[in-house]
PDB file of N, CA and C in Angstrom:
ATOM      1  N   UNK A   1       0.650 -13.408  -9.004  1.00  0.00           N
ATOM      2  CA  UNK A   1      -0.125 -13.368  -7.781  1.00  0.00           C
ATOM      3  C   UNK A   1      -1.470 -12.663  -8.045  1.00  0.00           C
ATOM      4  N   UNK A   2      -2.678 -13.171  -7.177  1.00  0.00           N
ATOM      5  CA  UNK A   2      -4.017 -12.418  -7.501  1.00  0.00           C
ATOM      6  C   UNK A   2      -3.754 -11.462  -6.829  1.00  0.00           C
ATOM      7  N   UNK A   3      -5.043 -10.452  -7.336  1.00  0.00           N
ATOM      8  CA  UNK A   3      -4.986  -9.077  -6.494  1.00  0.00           C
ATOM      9  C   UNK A   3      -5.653  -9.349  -4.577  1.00  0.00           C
ATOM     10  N   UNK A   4      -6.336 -10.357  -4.445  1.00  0.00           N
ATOM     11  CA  UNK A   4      -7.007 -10.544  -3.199  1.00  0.00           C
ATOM     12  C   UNK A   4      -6.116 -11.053  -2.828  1.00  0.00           C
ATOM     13  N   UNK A   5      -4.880 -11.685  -2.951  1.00  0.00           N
ATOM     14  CA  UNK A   5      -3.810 -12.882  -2.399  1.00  0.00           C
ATOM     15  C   UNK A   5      -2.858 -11.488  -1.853  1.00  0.00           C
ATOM     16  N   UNK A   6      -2.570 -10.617  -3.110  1.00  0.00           N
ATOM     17  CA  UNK A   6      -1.687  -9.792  -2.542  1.00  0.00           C
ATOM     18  C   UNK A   6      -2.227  -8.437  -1.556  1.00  0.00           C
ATOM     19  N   UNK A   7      -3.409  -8.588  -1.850  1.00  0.00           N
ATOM     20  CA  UNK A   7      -4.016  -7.107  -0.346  1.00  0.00           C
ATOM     21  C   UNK A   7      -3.491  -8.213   1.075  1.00  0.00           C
ATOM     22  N   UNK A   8      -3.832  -9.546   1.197  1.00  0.00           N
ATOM     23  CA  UNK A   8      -3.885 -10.174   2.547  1.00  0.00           C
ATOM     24  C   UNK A   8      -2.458 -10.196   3.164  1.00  0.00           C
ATOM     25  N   UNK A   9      -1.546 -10.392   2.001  1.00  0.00           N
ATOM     26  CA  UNK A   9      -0.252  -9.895   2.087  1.00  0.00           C
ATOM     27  C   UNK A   9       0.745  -8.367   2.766  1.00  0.00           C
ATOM     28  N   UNK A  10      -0.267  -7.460   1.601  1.00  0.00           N
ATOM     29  CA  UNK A  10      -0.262  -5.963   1.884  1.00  0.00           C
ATOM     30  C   UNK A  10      -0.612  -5.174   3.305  1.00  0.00           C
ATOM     31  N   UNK A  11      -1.529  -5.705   3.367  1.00  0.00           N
ATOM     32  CA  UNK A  11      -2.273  -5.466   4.893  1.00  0.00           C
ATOM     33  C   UNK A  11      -1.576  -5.478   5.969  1.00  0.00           C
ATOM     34  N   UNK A  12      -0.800  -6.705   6.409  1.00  0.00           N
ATOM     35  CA  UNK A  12       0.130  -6.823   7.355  1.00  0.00           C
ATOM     36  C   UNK A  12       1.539  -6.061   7.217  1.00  0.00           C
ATOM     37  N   UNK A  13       1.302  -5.912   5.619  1.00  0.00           N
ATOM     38  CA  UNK A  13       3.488  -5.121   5.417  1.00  0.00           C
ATOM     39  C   UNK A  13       3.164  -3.771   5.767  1.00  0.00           C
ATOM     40  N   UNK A  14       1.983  -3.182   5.404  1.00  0.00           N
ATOM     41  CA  UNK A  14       1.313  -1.804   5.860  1.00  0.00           C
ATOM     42  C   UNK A  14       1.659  -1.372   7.254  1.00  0.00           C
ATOM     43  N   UNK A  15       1.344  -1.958   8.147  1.00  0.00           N
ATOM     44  CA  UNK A  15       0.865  -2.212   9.675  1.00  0.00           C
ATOM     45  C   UNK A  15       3.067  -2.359   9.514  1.00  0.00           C
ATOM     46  N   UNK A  16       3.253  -2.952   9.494  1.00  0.00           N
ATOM     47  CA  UNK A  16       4.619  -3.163   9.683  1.00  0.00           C
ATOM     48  C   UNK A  16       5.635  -2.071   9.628  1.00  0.00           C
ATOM     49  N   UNK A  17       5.720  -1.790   8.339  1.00  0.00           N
ATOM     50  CA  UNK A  17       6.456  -0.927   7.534  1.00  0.00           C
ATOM     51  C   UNK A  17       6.131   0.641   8.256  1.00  0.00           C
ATOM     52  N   UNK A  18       4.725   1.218   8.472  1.00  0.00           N
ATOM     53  CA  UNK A  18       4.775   2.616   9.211  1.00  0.00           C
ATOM     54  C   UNK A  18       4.177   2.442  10.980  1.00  0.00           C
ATOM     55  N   UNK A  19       4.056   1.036  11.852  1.00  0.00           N
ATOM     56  CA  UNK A  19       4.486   0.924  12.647  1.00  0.00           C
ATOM     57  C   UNK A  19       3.206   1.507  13.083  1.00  0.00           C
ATOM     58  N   UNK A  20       2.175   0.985  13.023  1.00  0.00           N
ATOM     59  CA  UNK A  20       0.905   1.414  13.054  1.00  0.00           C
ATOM     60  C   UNK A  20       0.164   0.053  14.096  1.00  0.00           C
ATOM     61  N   UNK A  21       0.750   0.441  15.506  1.00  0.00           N
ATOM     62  CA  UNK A  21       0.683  -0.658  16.272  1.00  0.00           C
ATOM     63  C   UNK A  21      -0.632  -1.240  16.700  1.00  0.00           C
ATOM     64  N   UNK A  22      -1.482   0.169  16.763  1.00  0.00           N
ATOM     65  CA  UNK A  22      -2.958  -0.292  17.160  1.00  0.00           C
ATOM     66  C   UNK A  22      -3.767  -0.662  16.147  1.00  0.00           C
ATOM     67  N   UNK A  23      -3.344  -0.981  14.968  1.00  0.00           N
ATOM     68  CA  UNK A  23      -3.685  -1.362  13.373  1.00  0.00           C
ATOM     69  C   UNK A  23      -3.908  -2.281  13.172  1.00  0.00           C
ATOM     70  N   UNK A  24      -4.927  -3.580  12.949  1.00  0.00           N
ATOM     71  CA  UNK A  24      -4.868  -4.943  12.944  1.00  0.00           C
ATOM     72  C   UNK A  24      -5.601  -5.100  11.226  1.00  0.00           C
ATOM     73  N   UNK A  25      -4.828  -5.793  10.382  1.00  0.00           N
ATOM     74  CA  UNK A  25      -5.427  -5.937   9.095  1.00  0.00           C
ATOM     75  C   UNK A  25      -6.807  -5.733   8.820  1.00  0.00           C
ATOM     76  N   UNK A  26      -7.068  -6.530   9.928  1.00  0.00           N
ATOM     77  CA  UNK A  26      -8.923  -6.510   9.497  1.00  0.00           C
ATOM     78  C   UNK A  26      -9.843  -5.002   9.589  1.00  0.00           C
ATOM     79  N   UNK A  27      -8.722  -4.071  10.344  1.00  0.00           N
ATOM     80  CA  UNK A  27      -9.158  -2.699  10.416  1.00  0.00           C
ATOM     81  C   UNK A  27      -8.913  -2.058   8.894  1.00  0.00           C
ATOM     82  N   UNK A  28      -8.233  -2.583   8.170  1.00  0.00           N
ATOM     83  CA  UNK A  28      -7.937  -1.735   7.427  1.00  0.00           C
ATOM     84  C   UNK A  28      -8.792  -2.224   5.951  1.00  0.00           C
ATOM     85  N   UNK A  29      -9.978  -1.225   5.973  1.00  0.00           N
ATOM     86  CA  UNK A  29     -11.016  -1.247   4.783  1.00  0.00           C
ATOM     87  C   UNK A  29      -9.793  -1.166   3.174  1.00  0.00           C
ATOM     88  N   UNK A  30     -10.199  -2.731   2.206  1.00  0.00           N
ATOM     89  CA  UNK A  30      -9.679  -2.351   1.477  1.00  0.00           C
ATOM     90  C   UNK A  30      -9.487  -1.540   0.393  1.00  0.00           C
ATOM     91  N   UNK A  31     -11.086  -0.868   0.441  1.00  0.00           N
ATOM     92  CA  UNK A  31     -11.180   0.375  -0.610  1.00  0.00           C
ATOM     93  C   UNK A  31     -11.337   1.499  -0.241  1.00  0.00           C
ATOM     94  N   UNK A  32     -10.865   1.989   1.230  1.00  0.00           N
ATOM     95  CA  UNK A  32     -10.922   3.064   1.808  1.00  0.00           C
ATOM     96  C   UNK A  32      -9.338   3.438   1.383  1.00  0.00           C
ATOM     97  N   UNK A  33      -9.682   4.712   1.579  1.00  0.00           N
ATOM     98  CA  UNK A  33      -8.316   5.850   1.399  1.00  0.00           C
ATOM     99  C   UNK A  33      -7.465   6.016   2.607  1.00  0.00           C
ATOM    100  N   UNK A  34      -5.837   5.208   1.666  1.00  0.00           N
ATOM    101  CA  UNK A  34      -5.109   5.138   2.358  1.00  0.00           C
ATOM    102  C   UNK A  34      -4.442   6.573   3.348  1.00  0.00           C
ATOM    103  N   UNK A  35      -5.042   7.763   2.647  1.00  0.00           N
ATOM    104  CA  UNK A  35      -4.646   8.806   3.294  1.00  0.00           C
ATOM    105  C   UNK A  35      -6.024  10.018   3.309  1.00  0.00           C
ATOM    106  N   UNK A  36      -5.245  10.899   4.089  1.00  0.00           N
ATOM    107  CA  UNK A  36      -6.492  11.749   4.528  1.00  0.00           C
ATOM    108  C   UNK A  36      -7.412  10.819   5.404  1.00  0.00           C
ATOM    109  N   UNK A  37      -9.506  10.813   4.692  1.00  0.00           N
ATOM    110  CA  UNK A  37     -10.379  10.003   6.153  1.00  0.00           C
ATOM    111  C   UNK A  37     -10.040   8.963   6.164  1.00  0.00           C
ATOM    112  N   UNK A  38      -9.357   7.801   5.454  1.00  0.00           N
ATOM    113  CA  UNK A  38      -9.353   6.340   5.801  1.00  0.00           C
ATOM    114  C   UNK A  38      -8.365   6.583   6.527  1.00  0.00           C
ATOM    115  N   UNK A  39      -7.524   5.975   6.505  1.00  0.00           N
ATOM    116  CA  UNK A  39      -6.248   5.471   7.353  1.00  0.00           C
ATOM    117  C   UNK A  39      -5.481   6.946   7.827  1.00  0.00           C
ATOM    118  N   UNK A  40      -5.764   7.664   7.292  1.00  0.00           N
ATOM    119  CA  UNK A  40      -5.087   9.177   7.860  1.00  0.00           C
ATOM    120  C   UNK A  40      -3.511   8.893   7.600  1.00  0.00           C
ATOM    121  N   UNK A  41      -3.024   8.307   6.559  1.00  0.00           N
ATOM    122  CA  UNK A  41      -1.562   8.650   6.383  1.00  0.00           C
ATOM    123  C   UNK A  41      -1.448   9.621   5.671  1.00  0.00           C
ATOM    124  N   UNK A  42       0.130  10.208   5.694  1.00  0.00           N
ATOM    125  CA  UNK A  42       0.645  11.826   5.205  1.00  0.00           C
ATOM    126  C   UNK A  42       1.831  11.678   4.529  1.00  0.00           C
ATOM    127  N   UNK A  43       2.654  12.951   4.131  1.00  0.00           N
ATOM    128  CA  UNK A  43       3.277  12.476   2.781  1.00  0.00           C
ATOM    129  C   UNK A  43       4.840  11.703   3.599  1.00  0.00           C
ATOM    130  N   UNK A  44       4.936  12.008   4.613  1.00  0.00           N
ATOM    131  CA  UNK A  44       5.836  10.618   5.292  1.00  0.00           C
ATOM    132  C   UNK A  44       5.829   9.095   5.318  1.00  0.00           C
ATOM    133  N   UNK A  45       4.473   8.973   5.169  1.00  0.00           N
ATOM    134  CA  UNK A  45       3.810   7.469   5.289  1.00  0.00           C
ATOM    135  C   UNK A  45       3.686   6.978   3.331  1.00  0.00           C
ATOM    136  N   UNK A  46       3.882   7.711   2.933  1.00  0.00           N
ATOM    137  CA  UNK A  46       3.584   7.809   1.138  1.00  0.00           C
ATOM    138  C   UNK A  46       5.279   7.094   0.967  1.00  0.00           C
ATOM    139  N   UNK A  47       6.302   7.781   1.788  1.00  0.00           N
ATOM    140  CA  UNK A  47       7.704   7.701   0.963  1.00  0.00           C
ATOM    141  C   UNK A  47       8.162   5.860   2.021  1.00  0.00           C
ATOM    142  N   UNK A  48       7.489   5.844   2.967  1.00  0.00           N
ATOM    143  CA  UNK A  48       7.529   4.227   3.785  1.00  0.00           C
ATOM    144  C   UNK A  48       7.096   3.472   2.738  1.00  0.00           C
ATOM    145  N   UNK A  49       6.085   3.559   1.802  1.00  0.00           N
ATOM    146  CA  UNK A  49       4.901   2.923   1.143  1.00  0.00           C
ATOM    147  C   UNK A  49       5.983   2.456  -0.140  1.00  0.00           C
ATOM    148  N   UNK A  50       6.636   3.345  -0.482  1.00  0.00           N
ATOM    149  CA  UNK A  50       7.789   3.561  -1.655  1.00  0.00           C
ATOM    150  C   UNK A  50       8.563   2.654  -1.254  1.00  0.00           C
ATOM    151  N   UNK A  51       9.434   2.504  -0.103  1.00  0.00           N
ATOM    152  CA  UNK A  51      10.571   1.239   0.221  1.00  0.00           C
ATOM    153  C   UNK A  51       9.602   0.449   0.316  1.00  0.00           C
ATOM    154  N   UNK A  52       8.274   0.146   1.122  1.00  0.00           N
ATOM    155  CA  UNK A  52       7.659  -0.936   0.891  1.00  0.00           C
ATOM    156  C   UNK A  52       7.027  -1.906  -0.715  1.00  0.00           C
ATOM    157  N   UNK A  53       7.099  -0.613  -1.494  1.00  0.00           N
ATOM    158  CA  UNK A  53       7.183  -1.471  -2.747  1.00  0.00           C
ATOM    159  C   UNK A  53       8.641  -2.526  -3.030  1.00  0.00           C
ATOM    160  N   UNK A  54       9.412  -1.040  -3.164  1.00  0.00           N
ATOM    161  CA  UNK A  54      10.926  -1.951  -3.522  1.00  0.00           C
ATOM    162  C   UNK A  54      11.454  -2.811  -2.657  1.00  0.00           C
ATOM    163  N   UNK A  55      10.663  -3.242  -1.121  1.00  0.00           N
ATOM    164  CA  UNK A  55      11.543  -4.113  -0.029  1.00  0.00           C
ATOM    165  C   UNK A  55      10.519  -5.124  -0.666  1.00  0.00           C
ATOM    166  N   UNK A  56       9.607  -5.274  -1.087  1.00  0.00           N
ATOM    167  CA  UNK A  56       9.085  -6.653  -0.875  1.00  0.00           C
ATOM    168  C   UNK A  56       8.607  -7.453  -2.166  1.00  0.00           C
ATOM    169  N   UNK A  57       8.050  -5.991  -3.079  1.00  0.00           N
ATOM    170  CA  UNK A  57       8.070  -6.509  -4.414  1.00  0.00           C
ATOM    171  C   UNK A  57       8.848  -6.313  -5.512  1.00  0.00           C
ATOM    172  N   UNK A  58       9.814  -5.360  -5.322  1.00  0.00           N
ATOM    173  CA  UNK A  58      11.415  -5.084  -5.833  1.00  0.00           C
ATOM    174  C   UNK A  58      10.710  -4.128  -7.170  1.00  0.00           C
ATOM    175  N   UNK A  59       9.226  -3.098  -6.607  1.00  0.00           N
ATOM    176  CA  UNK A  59       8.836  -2.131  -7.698  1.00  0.00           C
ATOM    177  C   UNK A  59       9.310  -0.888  -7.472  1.00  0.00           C
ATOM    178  N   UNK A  60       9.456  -0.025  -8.687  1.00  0.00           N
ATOM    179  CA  UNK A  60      10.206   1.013  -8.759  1.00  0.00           C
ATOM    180  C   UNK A  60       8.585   2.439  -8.979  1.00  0.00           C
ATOM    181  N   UNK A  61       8.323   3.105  -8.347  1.00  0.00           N
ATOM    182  CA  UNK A  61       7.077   4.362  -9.040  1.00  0.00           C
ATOM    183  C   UNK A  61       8.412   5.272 -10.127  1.00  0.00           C
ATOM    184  N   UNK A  62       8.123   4.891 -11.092  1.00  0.00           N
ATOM    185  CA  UNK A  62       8.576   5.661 -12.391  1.00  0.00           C
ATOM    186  C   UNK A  62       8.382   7.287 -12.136  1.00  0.00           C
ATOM    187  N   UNK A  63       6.963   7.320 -12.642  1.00  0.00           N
ATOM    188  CA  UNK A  63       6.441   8.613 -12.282  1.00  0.00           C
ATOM    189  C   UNK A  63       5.926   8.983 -10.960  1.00  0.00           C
ATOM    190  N   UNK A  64       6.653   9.978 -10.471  1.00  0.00           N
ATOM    191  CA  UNK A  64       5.788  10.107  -8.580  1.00  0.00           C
ATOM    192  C   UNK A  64       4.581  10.490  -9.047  1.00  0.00           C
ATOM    193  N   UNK A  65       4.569  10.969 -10.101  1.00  0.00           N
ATOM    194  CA  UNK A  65       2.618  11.777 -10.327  1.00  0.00           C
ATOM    195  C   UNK A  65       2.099  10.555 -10.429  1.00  0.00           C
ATOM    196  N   UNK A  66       1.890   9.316 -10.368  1.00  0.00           N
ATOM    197  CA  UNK A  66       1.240   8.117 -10.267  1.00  0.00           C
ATOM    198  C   UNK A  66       0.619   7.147  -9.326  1.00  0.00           C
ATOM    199  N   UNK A  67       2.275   7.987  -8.329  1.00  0.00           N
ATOM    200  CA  UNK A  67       2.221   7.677  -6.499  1.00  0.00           C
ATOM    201  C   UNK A  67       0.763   7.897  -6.246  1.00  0.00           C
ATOM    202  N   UNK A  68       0.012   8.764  -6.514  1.00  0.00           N
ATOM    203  CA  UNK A  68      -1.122   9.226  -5.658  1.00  0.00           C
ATOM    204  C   UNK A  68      -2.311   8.414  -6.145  1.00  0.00           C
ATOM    205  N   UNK A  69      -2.285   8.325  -7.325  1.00  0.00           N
ATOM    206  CA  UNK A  69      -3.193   6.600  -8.152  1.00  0.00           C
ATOM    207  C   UNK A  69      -3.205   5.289  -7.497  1.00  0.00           C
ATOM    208  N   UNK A  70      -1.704   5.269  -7.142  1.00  0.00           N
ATOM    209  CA  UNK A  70      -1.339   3.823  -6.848  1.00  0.00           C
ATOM    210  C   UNK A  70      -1.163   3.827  -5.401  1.00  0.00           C
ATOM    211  N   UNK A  71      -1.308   5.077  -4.218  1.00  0.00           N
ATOM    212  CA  UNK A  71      -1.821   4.567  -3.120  1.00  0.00           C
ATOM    213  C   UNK A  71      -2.728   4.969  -2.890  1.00  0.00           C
ATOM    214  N   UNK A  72      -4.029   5.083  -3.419  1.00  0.00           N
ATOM    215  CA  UNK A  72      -5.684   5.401  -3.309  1.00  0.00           C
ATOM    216  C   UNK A  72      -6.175   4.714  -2.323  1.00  0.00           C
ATOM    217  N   UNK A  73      -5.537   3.478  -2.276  1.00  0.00           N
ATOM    218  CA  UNK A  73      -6.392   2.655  -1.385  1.00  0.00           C
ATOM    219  C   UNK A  73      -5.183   1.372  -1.421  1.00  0.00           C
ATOM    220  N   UNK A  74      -5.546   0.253  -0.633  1.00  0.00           N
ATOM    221  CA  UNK A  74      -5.031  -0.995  -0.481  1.00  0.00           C
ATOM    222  C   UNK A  74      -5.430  -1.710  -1.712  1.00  0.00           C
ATOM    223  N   UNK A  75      -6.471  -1.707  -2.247  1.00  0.00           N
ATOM    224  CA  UNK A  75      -6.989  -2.366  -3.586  1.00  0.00           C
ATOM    225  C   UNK A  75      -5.854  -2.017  -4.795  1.00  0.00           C
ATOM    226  N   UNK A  76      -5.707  -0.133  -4.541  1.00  0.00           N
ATOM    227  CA  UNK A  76      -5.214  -0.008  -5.687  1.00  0.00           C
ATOM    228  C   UNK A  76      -3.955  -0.392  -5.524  1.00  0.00           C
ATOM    229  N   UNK A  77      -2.900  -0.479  -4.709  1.00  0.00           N
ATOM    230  CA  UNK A  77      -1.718  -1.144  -4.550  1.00  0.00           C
ATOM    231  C   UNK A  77      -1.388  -2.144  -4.678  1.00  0.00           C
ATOM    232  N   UNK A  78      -2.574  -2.992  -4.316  1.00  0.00           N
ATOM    233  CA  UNK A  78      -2.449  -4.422  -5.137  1.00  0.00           C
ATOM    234  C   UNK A  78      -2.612  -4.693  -6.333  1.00  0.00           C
ATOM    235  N   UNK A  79      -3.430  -3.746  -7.009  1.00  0.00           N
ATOM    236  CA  UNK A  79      -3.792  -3.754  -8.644  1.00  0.00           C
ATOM    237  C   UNK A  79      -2.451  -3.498  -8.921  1.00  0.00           C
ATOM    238  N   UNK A  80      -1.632  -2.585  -8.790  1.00  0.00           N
ATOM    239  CA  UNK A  80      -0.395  -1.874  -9.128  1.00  0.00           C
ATOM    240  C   UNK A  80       0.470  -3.145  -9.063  1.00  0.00           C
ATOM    241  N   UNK A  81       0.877  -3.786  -7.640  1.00  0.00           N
ATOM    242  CA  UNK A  81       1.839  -4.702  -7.693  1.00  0.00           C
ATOM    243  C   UNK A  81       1.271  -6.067  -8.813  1.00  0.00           C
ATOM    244  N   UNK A  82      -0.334  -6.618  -8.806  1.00  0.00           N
ATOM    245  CA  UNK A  82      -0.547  -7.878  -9.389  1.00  0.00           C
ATOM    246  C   UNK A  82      -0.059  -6.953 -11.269  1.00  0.00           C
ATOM    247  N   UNK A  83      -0.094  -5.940 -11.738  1.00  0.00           N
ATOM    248  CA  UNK A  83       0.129  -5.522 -12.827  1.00  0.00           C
ATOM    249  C   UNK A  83       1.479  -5.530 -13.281  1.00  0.00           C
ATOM    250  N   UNK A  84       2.412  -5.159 -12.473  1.00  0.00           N
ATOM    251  CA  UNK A  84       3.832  -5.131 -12.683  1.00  0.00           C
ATOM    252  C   UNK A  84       4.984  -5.755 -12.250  1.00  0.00           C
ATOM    253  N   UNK A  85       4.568  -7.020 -11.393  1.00  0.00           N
ATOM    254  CA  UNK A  85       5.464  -7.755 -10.801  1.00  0.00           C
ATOM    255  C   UNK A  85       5.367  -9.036 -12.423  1.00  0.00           C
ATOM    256  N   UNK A  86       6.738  -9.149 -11.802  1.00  0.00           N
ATOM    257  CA  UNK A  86       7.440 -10.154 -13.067  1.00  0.00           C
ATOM    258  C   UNK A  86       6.986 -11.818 -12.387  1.00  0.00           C
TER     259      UNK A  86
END
């Protein structure tokens, strides 16, 4: 899968998964920071982000010290999944 195929994907499982009702994809800048000023998620919304790997792309974060790389942004989560999905 491309990385732009899987943000358009991402976008909506985001909004889904932490129930972020007033959230509409197109709000969500894809190289803004998924936590803190962009989207303001916290380390609750980090461990949703975690089943949302393994519910949809069946990925595992090896190292949690990586977690914070790989949710930088919506870009970088898609880099992460287009890198390691089989």
């Amino acid at each position: 899968m491309e990385v732009q195929e899987i943000i358009q994907k991402l976008k909506p499982q985001i909004i889904e998964q932490l129930n972020l009702e007033e959230v509409k994809p197109e709000d969500i800048n894809t190289d803004a920071p998924l936590f803190g000023d962009g989207l303001g998620l916290d380390s609750i919304d980090a461990l949703e982000l975690i089943v949302l790997l393994e519910k949809h792309y069946n990925l595992k974060i090896q190292d949690p010290k990586n977690a914070k790389d790989i949710f930088r942004s919506v870009k970088t989560m898609a880099e992460y999944i287009a890198a390691n999905s089989k």
